[in-house]
N, C-alpha and C. Protein backbone atom coordinates (compact mmCIF):
# COMPACT_ATOMS: atom_id res chain seq x y z
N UNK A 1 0.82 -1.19 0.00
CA UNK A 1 0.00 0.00 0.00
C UNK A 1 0.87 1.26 0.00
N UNK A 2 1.96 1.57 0.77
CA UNK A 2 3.09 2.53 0.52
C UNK A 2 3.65 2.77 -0.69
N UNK A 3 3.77 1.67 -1.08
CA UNK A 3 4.33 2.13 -2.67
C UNK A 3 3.28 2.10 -3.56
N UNK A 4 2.17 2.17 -3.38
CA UNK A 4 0.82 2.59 -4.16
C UNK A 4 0.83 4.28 -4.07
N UNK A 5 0.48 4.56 -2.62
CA UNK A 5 0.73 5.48 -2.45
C UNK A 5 1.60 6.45 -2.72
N UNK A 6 3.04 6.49 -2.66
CA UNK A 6 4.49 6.96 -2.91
C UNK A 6 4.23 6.86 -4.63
N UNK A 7 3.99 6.32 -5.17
CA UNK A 7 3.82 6.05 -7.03
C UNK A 7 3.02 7.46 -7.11
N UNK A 8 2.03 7.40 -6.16
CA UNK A 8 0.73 8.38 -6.99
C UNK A 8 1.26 9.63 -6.33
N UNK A 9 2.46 9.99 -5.44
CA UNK A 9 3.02 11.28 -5.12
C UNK A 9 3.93 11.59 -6.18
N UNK A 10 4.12 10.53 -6.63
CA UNK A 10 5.51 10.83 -7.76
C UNK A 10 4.75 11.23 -9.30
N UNK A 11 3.51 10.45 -9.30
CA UNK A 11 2.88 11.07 -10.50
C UNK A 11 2.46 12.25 -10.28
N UNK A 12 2.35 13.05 -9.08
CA UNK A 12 1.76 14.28 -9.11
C UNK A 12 3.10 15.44 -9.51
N UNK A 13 4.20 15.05 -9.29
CA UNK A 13 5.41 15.69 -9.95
C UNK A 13 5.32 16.10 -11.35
N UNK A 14 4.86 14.60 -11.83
CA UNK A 14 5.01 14.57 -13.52
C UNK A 14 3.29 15.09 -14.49
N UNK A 15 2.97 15.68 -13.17
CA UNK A 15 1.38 16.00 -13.76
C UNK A 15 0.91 17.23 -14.49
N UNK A 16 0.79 17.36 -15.38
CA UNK A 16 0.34 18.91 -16.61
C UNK A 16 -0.74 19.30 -15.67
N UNK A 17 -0.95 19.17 -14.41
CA UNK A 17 -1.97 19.41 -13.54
C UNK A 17 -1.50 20.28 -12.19
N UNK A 18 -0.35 20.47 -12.58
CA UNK A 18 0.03 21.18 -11.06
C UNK A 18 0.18 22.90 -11.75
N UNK A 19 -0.38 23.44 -10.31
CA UNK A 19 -0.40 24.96 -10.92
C UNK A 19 0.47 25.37 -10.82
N UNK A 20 0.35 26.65 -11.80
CA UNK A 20 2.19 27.50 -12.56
C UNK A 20 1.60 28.92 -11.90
N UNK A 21 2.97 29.70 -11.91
CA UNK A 21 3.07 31.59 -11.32
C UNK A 21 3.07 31.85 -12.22
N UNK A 22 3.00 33.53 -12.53
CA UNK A 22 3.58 33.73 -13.08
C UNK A 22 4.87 34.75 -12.75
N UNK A 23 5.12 34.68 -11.62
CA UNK A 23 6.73 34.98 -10.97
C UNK A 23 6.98 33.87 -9.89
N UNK A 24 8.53 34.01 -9.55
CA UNK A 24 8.70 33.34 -8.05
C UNK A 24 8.72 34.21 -7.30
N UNK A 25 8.46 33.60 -5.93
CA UNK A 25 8.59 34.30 -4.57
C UNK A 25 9.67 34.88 -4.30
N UNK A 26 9.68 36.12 -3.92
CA UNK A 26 10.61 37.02 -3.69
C UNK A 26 11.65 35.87 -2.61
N UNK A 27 12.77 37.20 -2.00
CA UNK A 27 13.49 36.76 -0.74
C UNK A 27 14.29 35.65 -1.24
N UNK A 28 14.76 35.80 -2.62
CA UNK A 28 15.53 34.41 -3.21
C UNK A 28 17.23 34.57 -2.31
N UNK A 29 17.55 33.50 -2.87
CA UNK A 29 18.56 32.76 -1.87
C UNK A 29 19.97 32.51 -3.20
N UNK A 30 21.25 33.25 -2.90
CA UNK A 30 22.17 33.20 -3.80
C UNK A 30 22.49 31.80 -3.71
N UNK A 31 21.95 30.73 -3.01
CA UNK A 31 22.70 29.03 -2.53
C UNK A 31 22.03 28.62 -1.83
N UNK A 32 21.74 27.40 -1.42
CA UNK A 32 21.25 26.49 -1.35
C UNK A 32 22.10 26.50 0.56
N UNK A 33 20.84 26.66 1.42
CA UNK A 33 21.51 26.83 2.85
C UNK A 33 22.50 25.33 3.10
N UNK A 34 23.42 25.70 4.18
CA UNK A 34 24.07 24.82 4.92
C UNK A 34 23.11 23.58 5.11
N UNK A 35 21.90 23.89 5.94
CA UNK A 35 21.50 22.93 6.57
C UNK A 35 20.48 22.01 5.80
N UNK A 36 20.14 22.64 4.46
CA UNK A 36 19.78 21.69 2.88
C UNK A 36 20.78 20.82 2.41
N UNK A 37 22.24 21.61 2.37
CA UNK A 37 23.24 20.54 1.50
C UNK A 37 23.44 19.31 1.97
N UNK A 38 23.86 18.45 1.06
CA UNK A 38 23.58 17.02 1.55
C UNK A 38 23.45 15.89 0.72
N UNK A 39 23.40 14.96 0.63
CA UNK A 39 22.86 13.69 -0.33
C UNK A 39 21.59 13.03 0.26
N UNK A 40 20.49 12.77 -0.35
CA UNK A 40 19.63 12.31 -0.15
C UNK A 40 19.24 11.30 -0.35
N UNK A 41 18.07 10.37 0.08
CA UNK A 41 17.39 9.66 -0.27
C UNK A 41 15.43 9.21 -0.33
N UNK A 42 15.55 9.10 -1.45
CA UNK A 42 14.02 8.56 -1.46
C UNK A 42 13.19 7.43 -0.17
N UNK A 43 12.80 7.51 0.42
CA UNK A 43 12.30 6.69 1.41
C UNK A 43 11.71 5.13 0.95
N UNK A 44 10.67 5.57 0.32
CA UNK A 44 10.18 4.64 0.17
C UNK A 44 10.14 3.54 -1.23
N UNK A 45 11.17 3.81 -1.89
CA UNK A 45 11.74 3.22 -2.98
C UNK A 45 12.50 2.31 -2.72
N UNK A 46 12.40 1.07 -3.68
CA UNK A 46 13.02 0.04 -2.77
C UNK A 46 14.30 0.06 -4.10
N UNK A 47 15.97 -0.23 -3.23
CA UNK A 47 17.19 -0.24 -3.34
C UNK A 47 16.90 0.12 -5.05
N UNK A 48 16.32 -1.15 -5.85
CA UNK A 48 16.64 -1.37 -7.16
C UNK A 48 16.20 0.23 -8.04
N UNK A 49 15.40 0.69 -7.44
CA UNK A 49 14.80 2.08 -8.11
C UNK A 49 15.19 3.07 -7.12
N UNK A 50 16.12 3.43 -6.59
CA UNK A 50 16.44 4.65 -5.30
C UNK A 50 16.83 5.71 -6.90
N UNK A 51 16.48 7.10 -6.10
CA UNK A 51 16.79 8.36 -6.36
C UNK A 51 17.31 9.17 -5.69
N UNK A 52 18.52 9.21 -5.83
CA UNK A 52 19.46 9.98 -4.78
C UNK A 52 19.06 11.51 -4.86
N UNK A 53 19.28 12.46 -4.18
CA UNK A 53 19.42 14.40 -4.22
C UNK A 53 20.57 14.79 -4.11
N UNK A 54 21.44 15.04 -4.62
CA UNK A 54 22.67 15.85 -4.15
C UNK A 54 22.42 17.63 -4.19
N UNK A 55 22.40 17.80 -3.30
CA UNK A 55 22.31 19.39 -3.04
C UNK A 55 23.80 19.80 -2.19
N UNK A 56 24.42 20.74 -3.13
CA UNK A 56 25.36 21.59 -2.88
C UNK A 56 25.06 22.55 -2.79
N UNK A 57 26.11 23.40 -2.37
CA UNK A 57 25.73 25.40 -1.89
C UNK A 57 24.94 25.70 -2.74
N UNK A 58 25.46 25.35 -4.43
CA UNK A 58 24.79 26.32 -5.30
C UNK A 58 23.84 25.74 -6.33
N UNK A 59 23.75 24.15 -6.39
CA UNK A 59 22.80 22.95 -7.55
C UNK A 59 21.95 22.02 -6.73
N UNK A 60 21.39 21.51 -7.37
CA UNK A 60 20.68 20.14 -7.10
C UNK A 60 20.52 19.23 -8.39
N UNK A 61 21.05 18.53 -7.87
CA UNK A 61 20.92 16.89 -8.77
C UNK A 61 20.41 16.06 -8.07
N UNK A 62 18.97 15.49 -9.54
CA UNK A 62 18.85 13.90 -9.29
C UNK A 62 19.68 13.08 -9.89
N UNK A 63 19.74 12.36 -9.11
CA UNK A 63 20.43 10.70 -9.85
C UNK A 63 19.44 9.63 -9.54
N UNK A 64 19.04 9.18 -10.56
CA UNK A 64 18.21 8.14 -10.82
C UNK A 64 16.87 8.38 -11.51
N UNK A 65 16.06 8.49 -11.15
CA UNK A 65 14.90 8.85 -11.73
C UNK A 65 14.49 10.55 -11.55
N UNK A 66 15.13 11.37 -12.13
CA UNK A 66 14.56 12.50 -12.61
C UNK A 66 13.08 13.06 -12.03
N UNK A 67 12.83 13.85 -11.15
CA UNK A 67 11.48 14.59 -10.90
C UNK A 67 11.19 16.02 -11.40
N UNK A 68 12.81 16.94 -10.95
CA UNK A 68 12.56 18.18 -11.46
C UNK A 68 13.42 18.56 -12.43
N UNK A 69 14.27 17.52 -12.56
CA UNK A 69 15.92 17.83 -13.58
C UNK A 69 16.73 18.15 -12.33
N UNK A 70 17.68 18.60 -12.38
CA UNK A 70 19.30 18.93 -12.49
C UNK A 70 19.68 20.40 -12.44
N UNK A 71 20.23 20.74 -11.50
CA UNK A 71 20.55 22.01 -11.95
C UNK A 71 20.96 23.30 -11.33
N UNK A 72 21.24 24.61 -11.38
CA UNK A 72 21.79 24.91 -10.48
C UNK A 72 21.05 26.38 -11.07
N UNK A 73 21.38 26.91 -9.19
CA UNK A 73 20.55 28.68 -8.55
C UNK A 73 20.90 29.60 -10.26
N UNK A 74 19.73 30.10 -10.77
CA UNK A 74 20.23 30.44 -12.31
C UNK A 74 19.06 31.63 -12.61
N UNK A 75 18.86 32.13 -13.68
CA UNK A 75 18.16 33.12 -13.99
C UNK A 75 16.71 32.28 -14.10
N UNK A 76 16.78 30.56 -14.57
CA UNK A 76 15.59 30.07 -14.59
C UNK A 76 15.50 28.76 -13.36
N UNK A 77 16.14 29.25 -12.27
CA UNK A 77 15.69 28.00 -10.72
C UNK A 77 16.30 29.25 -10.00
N UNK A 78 15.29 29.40 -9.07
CA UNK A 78 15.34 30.07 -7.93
C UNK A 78 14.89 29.39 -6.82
N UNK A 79 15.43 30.16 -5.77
CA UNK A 79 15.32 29.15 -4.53
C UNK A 79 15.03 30.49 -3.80
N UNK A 80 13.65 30.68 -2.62
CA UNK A 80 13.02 31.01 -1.66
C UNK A 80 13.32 30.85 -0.72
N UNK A 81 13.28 32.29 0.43
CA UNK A 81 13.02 31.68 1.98
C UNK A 81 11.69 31.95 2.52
N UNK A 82 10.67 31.37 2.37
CA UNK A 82 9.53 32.02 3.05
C UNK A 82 9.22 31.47 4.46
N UNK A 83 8.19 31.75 5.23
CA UNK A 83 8.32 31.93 6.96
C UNK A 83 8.25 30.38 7.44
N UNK A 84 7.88 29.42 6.62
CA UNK A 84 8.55 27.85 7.50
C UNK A 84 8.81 26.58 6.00
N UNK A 85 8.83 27.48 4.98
CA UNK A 85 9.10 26.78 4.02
C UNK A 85 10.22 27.95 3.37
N UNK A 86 10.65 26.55 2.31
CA UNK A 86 11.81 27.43 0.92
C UNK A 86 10.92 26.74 0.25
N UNK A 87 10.91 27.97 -1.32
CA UNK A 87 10.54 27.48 -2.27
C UNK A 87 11.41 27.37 -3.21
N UNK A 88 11.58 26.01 -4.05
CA UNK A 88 12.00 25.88 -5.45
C UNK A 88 11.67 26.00 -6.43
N UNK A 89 11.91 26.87 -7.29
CA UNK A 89 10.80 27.66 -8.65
C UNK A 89 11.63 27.26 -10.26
N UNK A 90 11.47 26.75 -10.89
CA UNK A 90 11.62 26.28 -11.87
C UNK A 90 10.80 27.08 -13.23
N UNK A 91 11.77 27.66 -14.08
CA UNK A 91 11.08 28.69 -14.99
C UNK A 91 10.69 27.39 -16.66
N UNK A 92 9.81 27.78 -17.11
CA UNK A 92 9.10 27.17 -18.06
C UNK A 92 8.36 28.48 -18.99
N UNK A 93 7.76 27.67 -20.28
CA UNK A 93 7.11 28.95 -20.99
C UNK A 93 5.41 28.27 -21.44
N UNK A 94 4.58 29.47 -21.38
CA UNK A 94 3.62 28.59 -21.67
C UNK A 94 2.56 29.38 -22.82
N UNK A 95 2.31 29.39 -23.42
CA UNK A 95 1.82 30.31 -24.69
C UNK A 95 2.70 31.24 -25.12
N UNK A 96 4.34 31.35 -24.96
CA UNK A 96 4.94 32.31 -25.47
C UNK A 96 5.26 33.14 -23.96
N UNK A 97 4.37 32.84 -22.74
CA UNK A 97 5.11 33.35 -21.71
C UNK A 97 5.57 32.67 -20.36
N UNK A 98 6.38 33.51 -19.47
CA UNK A 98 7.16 32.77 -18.92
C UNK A 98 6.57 32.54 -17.71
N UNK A 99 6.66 31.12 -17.16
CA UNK A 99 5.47 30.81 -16.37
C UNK A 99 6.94 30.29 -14.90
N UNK A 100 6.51 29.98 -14.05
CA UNK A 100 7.17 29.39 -12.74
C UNK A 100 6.22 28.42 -11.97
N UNK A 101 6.65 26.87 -12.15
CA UNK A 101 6.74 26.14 -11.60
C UNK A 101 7.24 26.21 -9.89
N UNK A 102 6.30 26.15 -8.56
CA UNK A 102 7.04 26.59 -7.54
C UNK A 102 6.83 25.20 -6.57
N UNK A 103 8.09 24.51 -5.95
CA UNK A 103 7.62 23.48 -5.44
C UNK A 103 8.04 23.64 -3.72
N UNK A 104 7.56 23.78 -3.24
CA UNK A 104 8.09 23.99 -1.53
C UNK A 104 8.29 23.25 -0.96
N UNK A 105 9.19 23.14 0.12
CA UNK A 105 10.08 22.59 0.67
C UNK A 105 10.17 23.00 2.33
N UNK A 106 10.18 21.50 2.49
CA UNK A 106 10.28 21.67 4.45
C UNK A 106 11.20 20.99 4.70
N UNK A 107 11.92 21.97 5.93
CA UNK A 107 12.85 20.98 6.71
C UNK A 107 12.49 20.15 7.87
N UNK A 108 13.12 18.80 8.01
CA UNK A 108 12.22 18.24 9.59
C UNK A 108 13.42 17.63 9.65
N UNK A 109 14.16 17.86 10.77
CA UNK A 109 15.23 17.12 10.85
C UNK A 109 16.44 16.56 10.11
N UNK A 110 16.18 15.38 9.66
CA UNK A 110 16.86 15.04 8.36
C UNK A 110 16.56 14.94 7.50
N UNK A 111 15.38 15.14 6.87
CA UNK A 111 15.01 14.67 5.98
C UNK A 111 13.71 16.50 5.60
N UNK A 112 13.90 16.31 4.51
CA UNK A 112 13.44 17.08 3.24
C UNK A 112 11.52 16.81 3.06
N UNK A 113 11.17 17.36 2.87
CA UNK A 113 9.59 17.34 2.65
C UNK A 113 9.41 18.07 1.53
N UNK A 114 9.22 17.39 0.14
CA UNK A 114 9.05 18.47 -1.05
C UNK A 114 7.23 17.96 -1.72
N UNK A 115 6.92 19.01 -1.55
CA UNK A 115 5.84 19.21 -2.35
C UNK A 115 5.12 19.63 -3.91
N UNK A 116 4.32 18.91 -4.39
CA UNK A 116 3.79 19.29 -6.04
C UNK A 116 2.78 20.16 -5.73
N UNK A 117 2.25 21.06 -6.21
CA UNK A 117 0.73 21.87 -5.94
C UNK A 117 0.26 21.74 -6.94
N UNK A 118 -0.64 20.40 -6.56
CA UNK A 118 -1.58 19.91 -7.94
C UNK A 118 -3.23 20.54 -7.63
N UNK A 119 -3.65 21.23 -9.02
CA UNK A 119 -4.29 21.79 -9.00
C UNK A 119 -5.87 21.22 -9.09
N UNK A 120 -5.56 19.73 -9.03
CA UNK A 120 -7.34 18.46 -8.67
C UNK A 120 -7.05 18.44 -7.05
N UNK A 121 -6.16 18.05 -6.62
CA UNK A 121 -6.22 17.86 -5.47
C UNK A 121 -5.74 19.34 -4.41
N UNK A 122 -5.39 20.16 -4.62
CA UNK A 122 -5.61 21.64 -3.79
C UNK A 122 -6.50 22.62 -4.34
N UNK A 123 -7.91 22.41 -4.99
CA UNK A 123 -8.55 22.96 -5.55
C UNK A 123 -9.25 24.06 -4.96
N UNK A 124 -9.69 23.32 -3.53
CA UNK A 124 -10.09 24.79 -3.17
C UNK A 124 -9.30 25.57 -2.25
N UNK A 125 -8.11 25.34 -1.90
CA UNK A 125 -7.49 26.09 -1.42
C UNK A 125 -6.17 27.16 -2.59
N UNK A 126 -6.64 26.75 -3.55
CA UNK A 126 -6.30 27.34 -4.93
C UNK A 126 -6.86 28.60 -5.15
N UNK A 127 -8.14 28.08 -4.93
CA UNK A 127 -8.97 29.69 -5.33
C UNK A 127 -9.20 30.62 -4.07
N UNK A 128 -8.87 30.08 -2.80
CA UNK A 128 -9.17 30.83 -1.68
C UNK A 128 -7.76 31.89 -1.74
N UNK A 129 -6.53 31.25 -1.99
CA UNK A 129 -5.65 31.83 -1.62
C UNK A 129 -5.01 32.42 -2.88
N UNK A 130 -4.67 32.42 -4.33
CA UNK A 130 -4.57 32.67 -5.21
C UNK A 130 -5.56 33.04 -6.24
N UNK A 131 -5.04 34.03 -7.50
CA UNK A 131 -6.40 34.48 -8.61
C UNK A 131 -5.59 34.08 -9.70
N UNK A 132 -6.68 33.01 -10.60
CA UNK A 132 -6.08 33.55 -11.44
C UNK A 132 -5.68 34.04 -12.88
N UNK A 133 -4.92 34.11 -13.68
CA UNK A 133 -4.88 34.83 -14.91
C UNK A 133 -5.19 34.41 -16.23
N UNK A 134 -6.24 35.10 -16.73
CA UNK A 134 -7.41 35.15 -17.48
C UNK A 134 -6.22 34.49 -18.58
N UNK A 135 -7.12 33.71 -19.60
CA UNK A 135 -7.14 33.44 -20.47
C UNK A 135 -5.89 31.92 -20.44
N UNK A 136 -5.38 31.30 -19.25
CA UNK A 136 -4.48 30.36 -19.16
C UNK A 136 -5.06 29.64 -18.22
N UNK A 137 -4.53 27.57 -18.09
CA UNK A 137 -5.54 27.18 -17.66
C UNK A 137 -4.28 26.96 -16.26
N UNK A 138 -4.72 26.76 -14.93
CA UNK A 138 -4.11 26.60 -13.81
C UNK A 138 -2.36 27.51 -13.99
N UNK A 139 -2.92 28.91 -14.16
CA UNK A 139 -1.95 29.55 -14.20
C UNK A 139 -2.50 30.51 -13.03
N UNK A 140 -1.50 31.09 -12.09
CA UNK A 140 -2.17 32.53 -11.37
C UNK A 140 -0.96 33.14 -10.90
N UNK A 141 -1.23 34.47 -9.69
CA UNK A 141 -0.53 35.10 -9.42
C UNK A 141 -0.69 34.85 -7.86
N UNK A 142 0.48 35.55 -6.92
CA UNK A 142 0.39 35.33 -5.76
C UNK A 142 0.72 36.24 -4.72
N UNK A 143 0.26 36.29 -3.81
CA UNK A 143 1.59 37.40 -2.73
C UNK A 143 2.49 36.44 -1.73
N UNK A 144 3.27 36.83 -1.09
CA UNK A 144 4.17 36.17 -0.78
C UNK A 144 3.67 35.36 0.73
N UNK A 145 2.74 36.35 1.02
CA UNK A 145 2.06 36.34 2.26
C UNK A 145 0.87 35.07 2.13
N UNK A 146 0.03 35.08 0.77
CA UNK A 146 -0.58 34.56 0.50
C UNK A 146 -0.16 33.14 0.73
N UNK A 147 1.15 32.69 -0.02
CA UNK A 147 1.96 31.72 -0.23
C UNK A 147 2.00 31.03 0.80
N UNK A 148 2.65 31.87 1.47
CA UNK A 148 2.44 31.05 2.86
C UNK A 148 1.83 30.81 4.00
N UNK A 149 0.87 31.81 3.93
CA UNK A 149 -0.64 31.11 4.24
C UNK A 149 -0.82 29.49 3.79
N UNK A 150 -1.19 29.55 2.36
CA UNK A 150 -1.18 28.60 2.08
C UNK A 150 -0.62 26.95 1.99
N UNK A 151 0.83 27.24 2.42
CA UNK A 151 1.60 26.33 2.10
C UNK A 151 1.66 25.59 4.11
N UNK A 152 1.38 26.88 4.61
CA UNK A 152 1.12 26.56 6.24
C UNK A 152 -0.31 25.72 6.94
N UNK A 153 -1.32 26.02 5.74
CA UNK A 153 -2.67 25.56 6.10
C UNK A 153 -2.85 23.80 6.07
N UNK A 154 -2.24 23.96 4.40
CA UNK A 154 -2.87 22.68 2.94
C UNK A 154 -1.87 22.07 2.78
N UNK A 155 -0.78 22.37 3.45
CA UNK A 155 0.47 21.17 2.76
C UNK A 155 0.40 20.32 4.08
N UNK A 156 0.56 18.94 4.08
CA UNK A 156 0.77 18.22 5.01
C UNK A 156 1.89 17.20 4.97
N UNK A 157 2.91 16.94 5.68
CA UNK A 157 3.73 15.94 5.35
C UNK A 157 3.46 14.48 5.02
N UNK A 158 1.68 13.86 4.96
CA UNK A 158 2.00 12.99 4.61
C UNK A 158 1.49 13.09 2.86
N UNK A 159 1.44 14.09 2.41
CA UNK A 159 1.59 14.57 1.07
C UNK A 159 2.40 15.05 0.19
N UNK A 160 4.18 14.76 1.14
CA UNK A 160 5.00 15.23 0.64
C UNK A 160 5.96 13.88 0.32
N UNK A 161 6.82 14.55 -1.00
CA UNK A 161 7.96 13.46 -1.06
C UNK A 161 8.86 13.32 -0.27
N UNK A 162 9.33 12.39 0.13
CA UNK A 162 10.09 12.74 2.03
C UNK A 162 11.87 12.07 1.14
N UNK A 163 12.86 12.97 1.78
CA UNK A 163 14.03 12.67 1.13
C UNK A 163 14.59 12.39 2.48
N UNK A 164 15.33 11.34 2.82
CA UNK A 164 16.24 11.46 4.14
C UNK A 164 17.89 11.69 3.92
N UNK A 165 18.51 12.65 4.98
CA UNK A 165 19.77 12.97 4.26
C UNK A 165 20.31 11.28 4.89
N UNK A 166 21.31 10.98 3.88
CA UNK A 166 22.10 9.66 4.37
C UNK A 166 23.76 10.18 4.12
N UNK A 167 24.11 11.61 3.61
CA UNK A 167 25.40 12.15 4.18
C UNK A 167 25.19 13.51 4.32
């Protein structure tokens, strides 16, 4: 049942269903804090399919199965500090404009809590806390305040991908 579960968190990564910005959250971060860097691991993946994280000062890499790509603090991945989350924002284009992918991130100890904001399953806390922009479909805008409102209310850890550091 865990890896039923854990499958259908990982499809929400890869889902044309999770909502886009159209900026990232201010308060960006030149690197990737001390207490992020690290090598990771997928929890609940068993040995033959593990996905490692390597997060250094200034990148993040997957190794193994790919969720967000590869890559490092740039004009298109920004990295957030907001009031009990960081966000990771990933730039994309979507009718010709430039949209942001934002995925947030908790610390608990050792281990990493990253979240998708899929737009079937946070639906109504979508429209309570965000508006949004006419003529695109699960696209909107945000305040920063808003954000984390939101991400403090509706995110729950057992809805997150859980990474444990193992160095």
């Amino acid at each position: 049942m865990k890896h039923i579960y854990f499958f259908s968190l990982v499809l929400i990564f890869f889902s044309s269903c999770t909502i886009r910005f159209d900026r990232f959250p201010k308060d960006t971060l030149t690197e990737f804090p001390q207490e992020m860097q690290g090598k990771y691991l997928f929890t609940n993946w068993q040995d033959s399919d593990s996905t490692y994280v390597i997060i250094t000062h200034h990148t993040i890499e997957f190794i193994g199965n790919a969720i967000l790509g590869s890559g490092g603090i740039s004009d298109t991945m920004k990295l957030s500090k907001g009031e009990k989350f960081y966000y990771l924002s990933k730039c994309d284009s979507l009718k010709n404009k430039l949209v942001w992918d934002i995925y947030p991130i908790k610390l608990s100890g050792n281990k990493l809590n990253m979240y998708a904001l899929d737009a079937d399953y946070y639906k109504k806390g979508i429209k309570k806390y965000f508006k949004p922009i006419e003529g695109f479909d699960n696209l909107y805008t945000f305040t920063e305040t808003d954000l984390n409102k939101f991400c403090k209310k509706k995110l729950k850890s057992k809805n997150a991908l859980k990474l444990v550091r193992i160095k």
